[in-house]
Protein backbone atom coordinates (compact mmCIF):
# COMPACT_ATOMS: atom_id res chain seq x y z
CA UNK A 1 42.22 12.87 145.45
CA UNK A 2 40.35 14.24 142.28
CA UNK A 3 42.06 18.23 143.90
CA UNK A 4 45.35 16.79 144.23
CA UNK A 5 45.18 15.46 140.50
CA UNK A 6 43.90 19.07 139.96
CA UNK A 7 46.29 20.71 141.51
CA UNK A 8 49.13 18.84 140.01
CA UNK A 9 47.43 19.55 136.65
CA UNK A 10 48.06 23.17 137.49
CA UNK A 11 51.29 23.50 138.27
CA UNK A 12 52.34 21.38 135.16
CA UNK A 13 50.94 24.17 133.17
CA UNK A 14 51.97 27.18 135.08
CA UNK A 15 55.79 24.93 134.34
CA UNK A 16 55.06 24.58 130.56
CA UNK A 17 54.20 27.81 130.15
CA UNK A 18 57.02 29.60 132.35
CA UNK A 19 60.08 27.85 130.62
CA UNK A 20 58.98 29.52 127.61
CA UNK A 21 59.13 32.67 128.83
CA UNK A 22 61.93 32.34 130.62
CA UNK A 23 63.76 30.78 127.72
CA UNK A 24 62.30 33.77 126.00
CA UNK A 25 63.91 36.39 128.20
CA UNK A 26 67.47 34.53 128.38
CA UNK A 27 67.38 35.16 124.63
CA UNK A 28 66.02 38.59 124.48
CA UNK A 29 69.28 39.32 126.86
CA UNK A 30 71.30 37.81 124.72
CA UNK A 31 70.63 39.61 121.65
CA UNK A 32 70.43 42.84 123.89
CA UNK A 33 74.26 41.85 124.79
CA UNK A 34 75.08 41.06 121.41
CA UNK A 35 73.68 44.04 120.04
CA UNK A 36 75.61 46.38 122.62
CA UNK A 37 78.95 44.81 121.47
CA UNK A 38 78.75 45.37 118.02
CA UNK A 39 77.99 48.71 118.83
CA UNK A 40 80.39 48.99 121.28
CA UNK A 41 82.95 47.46 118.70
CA UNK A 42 81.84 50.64 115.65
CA UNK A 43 82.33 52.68 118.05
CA UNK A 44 85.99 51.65 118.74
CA UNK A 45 86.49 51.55 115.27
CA UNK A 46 85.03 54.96 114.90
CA UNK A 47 87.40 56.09 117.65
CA UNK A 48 90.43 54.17 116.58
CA UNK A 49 89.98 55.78 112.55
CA UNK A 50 90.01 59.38 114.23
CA UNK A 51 92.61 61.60 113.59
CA UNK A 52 93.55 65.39 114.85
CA UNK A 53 91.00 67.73 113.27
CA UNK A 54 88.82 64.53 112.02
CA UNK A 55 91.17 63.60 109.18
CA UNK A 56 90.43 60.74 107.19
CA UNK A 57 92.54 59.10 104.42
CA UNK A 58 91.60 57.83 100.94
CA UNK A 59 92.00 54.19 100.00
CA UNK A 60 95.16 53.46 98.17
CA UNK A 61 95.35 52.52 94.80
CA UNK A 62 98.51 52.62 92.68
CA UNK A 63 100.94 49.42 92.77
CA UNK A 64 103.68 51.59 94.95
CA UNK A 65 101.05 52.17 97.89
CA UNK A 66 103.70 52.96 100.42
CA UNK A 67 104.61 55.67 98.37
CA UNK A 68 101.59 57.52 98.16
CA UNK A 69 100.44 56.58 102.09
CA UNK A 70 103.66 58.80 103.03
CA UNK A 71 102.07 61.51 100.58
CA UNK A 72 98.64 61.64 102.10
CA UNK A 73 100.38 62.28 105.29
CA UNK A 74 102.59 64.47 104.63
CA UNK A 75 99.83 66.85 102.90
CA UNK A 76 98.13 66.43 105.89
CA UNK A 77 101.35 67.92 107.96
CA UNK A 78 101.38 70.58 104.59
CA UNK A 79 97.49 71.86 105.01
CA UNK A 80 98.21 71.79 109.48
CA UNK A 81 95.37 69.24 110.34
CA UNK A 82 98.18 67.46 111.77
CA UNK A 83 100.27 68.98 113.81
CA UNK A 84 103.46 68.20 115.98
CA UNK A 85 102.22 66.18 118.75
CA UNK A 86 99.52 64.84 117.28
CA UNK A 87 99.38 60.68 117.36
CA UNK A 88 98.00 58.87 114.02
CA UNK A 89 95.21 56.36 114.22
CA UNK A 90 95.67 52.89 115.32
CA UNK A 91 97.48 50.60 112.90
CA UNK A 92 94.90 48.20 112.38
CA UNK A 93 92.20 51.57 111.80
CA UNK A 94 94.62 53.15 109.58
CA UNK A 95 95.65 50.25 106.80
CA UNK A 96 91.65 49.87 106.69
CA UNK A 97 91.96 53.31 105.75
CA UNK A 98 94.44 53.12 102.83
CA UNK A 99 92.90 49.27 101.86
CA UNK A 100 96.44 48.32 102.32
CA UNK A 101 98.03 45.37 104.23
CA UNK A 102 99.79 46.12 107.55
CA UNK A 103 103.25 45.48 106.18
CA UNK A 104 102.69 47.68 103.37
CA UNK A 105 101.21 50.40 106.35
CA UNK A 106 104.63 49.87 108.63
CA UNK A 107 106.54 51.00 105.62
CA UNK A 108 105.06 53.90 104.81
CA UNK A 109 105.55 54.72 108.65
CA UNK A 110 109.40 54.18 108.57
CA UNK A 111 109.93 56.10 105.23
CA UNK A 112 108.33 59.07 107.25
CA UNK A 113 110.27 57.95 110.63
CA UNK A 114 113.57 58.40 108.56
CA UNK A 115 112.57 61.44 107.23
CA UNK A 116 112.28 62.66 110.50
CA UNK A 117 108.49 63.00 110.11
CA UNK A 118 107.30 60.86 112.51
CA UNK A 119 108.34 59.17 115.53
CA UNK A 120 107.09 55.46 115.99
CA UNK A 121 106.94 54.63 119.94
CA UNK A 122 106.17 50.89 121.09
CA UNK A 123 104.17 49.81 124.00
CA UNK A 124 100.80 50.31 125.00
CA UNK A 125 101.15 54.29 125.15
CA UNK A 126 103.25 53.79 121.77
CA UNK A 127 101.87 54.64 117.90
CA UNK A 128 102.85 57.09 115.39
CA UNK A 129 103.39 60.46 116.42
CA UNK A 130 104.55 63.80 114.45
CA UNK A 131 107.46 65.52 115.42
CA UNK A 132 108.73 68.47 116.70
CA UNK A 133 110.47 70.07 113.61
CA UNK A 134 114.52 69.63 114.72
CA UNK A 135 115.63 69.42 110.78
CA UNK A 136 117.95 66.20 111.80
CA UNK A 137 116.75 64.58 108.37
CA UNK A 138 118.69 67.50 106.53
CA UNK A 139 121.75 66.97 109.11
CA UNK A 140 121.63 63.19 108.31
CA UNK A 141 121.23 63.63 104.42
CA UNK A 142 124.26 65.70 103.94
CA UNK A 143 126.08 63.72 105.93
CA UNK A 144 125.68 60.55 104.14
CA UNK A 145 125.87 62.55 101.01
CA UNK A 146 129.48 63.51 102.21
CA UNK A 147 130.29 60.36 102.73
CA UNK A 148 128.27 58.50 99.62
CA UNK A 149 131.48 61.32 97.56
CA UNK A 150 128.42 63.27 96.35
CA UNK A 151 129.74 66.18 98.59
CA UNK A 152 133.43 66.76 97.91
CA UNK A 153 135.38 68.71 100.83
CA UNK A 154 136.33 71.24 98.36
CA UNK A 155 132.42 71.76 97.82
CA UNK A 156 131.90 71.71 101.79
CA UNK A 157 134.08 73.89 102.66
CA UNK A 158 133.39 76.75 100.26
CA UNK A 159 130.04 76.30 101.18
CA UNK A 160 131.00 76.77 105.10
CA UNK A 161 132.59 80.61 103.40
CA UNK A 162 129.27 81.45 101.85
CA UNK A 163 126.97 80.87 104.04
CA UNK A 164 129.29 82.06 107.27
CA UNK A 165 129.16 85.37 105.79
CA UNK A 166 125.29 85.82 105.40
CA UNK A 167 125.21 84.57 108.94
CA UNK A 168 127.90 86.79 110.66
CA UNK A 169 125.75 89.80 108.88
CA UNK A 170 122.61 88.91 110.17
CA UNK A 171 123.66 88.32 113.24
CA UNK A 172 126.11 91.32 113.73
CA UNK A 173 121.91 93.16 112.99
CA UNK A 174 120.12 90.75 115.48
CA UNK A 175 122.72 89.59 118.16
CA UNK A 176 121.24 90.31 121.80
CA UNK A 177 123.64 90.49 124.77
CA UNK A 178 122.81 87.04 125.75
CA UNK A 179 123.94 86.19 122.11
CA UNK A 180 127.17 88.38 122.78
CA UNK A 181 127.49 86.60 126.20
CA UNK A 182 127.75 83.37 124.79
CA UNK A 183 130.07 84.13 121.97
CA UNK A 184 132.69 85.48 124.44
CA UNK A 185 131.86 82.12 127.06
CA UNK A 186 132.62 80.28 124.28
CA UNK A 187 136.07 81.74 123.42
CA UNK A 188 136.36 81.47 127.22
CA UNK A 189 136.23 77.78 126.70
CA UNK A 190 138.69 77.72 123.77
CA UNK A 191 141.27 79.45 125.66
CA UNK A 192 141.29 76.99 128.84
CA UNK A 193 141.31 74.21 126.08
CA UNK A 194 144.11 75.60 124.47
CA UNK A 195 146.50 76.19 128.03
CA UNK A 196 145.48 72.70 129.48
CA UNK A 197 146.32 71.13 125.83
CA UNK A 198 143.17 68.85 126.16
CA UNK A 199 142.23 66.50 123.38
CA UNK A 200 142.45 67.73 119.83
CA UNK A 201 139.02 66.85 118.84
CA UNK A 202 136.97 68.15 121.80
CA UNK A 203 139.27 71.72 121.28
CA UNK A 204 138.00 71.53 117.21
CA UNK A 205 134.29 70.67 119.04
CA UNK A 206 134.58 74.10 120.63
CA UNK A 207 135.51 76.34 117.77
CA UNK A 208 132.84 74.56 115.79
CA UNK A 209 130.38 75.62 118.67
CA UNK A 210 131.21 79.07 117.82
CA UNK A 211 129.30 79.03 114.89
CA UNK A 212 126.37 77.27 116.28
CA UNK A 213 126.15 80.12 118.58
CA UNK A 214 126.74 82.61 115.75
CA UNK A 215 123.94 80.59 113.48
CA UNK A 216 121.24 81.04 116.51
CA UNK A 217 121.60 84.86 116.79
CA UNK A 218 120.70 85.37 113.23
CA UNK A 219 117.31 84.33 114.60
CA UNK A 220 116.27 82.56 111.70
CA UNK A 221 115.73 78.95 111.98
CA UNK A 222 116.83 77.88 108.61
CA UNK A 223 120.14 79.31 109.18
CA UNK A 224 120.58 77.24 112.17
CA UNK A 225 119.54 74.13 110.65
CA UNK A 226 121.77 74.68 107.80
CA UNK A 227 124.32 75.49 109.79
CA UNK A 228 124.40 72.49 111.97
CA UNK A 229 124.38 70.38 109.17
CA UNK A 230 127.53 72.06 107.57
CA UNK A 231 129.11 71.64 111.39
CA UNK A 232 128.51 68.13 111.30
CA UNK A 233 129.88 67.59 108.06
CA UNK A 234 132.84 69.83 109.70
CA UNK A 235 133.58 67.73 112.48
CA UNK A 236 133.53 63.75 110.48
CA UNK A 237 135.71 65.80 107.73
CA UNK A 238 138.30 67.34 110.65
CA UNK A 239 138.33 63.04 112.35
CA UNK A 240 138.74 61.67 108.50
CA UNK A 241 142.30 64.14 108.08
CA UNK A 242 143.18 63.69 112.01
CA UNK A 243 144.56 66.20 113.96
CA UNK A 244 146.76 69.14 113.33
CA UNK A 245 146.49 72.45 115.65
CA UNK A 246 146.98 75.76 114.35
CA UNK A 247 147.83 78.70 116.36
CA UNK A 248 145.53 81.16 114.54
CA UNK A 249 142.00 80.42 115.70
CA UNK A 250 142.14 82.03 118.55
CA UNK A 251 143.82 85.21 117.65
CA UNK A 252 141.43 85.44 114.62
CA UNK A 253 137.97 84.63 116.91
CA UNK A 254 139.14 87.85 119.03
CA UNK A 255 139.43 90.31 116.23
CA UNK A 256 136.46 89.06 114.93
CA UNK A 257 134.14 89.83 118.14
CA UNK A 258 136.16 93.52 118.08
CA UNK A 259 134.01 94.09 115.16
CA UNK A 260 131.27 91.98 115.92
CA UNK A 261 130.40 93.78 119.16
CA UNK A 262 131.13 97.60 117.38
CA UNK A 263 128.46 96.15 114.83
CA UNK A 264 130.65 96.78 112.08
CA UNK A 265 129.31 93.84 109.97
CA UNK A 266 131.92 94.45 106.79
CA UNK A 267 134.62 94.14 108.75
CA UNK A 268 133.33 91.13 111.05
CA UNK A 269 132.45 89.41 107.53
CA UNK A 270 135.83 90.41 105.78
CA UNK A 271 137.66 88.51 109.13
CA UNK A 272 135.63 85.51 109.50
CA UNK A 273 136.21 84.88 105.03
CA UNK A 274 139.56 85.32 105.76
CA UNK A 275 139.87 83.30 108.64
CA UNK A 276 137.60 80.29 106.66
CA UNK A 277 139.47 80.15 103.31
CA UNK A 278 143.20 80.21 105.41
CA UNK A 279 141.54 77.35 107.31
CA UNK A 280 139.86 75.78 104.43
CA UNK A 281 143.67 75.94 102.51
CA UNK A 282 145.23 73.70 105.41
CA UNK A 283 142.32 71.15 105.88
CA UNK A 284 142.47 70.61 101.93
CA UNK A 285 146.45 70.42 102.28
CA UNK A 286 145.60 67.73 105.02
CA UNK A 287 143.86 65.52 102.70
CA UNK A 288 146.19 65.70 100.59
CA UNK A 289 149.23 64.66 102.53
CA UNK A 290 146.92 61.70 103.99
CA UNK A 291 145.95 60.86 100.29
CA UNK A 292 149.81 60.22 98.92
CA UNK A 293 150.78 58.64 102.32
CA UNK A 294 147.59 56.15 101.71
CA UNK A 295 148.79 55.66 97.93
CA UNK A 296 151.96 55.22 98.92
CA UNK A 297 150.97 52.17 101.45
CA UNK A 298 149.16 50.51 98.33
């Protein structure tokens, strides 16, 4: 009797002094848990405020925040620690960044995405990413500056005469025979176009093709870009007077690649002027005519 009181003496003990322990090591694991999360979570943070090259941005502080957000990052694209490809930080990382809200963040983002900056993709592979340099924010601003009146056509196309001539130059230097090649595929084109009588528009998209091709065998991408631009401009400007054919495109475009192939640049310059300003004279005449028959319908 007196050992069983014993034993049961015992074993109350070894209880009281177990739960402690165990209540002990339940807590010890859960400050061991705890502890690995927040770590886990600075390191997220850590990895989510990254940037190409280790970039980090400086906390905004002037009332037009956007404003200077779109700076930082664009010095960044200046000094090449970001390059084309490269993805930004996560949103949340980068308006801790700046100090700035989210909504403030977002429009910094689309001032760039309009500039043609950066491209913003959604979904869980999505973010901001820099783009491949295509120069469609130049295409896009003379475009709406043509049709905002700040670009006259009279402006446009002298313009087209200028800069036509420092490209047929520098391409009558630089033109390979795949450059060559395409230039005759493309009056090719114009000359099926012209026997099957197809749509006005998509015969004026041809000829304006011509130049494209011209602008890309200068080589130089700046010539390109401009010159895409000024063919856009070209083809709303050719829709807004509607359509008219002439008979001398074609006649013109094959004297021009005599000289153009014998790399006699004067006289492949002198034709293409010519051919421009004759061209220029009846779009302008165009306008015009649709100008007194619009005032006349008032």
């Amino acid at each position: 009797m007196i050992r069983s009181v014993l034993d049961i003496s015992r074993a109350a003990a070894q209880d009281s002094m177990v739960q402690p322990m165990e209540h002990m090591r339940e807590t010890n694991v859960k400050r061991a848990d705890a502890a690995r999360a927040a770590a886990a979570h600075r390191e997220k943070v850590r990895a989510e405020s990254r940037t190409a090259g280790g970039i980090k941005f400086r906390p905004i502080k002037t009332p037009r925040a956007f404003e200077e957000i779109a700076d930082q990052i664009r010095t960044e694209l200046v000094n090449r620690r970001l390059r084309p490809g490269d993805r930004l930080p996560a949103e949340r990382a980068l308006a801790e960044q700046f100090g700035v809200s989210r909504n403030t963040l977002r429009e910094a983002l689309r001032s760039l995405e309009n500039s043609g900056l950066l491209r913003l993709q959604k979904g869980a592979t999505g973010g901001a990413f820099v783009r491949e340099s295509t120069g469609d924010a130049i295409i896009t601003g003379l475009r709406d500056m043509f049709h905002l009146g700040a670009i006259q056509p009279e402006h446009l196309t002298e313009a087209r005469v200028l800069i036509e001539s420092i490209a047929v130059r520098s391409a009558c230097e630089r033109a390979t025979a795949e450059d060559l090649e395409a230039l005759k595929e493309n009056i090719a084109l114009a000359e099926r176009a012209a026997r099957e009588k197809i749509n006005f528009f998509d015969q004026a998209a041809i000829h304006l093709d011509f130049h494209r091709i011209l602008a890309r065998a200068t080589k130089n991408p700046v010539m390109v870009i401009v010159m895409e631009a000024l063919v856009d401009v070209m083809q709303h400007f050719i829709r807004a007077i509607g359509q008219q054919r002439n008979p001398w495109v074609l006649p013109s475009r094959r004297r021009f690649m005599k000289h153009f192939e014998a790399g006699e640049s004067d006289a492949a310059v002198a034709e293409m002027e010519q051919h421009l300003e004759r061209l220029n004279r009846h779009y302008l005449s165009l306008l015009k005519e649709k100008d007194r028959a619009e005032a006349a319908n008032e």
